[in-house]
C-alpha atoms as a PDB file:
ATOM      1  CA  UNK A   1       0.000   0.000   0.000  1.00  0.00           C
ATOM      2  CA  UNK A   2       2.868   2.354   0.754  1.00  0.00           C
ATOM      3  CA  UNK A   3       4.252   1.677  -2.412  1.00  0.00           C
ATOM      4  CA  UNK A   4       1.296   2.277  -4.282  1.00  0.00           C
ATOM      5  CA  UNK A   5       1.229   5.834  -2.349  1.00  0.00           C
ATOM      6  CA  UNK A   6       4.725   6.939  -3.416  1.00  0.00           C
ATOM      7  CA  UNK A   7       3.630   6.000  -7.291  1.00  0.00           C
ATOM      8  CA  UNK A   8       0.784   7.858  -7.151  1.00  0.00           C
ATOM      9  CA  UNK A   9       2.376  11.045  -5.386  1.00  0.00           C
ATOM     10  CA  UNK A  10       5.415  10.773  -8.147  1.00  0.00           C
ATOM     11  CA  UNK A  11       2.964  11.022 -11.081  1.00  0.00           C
ATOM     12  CA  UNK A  12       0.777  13.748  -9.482  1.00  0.00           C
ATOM     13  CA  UNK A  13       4.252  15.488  -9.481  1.00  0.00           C
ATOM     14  CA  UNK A  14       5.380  14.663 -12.861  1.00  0.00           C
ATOM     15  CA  UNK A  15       2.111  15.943 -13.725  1.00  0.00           C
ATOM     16  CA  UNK A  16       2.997  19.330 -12.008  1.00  0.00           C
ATOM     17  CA  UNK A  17       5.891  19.922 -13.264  1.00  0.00           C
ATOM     18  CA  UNK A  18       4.768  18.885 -16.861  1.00  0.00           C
ATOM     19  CA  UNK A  19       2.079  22.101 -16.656  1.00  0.00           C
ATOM     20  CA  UNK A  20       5.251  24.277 -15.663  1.00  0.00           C
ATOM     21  CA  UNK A  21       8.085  23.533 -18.257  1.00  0.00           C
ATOM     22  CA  UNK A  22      10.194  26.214 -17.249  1.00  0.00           C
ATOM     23  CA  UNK A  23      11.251  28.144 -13.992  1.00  0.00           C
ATOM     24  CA  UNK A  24       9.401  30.909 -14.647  1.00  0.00           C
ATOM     25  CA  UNK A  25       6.196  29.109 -15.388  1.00  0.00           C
ATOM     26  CA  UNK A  26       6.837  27.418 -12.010  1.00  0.00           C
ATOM     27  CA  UNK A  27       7.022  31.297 -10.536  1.00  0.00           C
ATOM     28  CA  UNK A  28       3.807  32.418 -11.999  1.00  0.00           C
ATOM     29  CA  UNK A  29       1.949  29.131 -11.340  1.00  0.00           C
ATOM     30  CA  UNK A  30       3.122  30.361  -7.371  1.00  0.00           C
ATOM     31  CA  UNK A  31       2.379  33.880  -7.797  1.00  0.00           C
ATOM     32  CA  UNK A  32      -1.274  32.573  -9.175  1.00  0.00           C
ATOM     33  CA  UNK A  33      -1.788  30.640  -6.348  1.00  0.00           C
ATOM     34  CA  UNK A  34      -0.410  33.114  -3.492  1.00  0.00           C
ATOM     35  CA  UNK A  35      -3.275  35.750  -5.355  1.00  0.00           C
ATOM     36  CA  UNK A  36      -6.318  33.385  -4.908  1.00  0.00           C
ATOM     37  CA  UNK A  37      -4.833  32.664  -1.058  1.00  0.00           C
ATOM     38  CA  UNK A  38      -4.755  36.486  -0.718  1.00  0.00           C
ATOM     39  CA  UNK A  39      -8.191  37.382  -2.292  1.00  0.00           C
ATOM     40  CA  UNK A  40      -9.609  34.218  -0.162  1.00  0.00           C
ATOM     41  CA  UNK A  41      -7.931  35.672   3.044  1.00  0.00           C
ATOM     42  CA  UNK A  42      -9.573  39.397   2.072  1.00  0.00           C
ATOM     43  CA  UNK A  43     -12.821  38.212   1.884  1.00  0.00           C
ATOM     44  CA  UNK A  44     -12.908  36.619   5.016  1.00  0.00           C
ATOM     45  CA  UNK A  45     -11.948  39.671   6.663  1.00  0.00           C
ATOM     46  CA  UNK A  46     -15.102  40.941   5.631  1.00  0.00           C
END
């Protein structure tokens, strides 16, 4: 079962890194994501 665990985590992250072929895709994929945190965290403060 743990086995089957690591396989599945290594092609979710071959997956990942697939959608980001270069650095600076990876860096805008984070900046994305840090944006939807931050507009999430603003409209709980509401």
């Amino acid at each position: 079962m743990k086995a089957y665990s690591i396989l599945i985590a290594l092609f979710i992250s071959f997956g990942v890194l697939s959608g980001c072929n270069t650095v600076k895709g990876i860096g805008q994929d984070i900046k994305a994501g840090g944006g939807a945190i931050e507009s999430t965290a603003e409209k709980a403060k509401k």
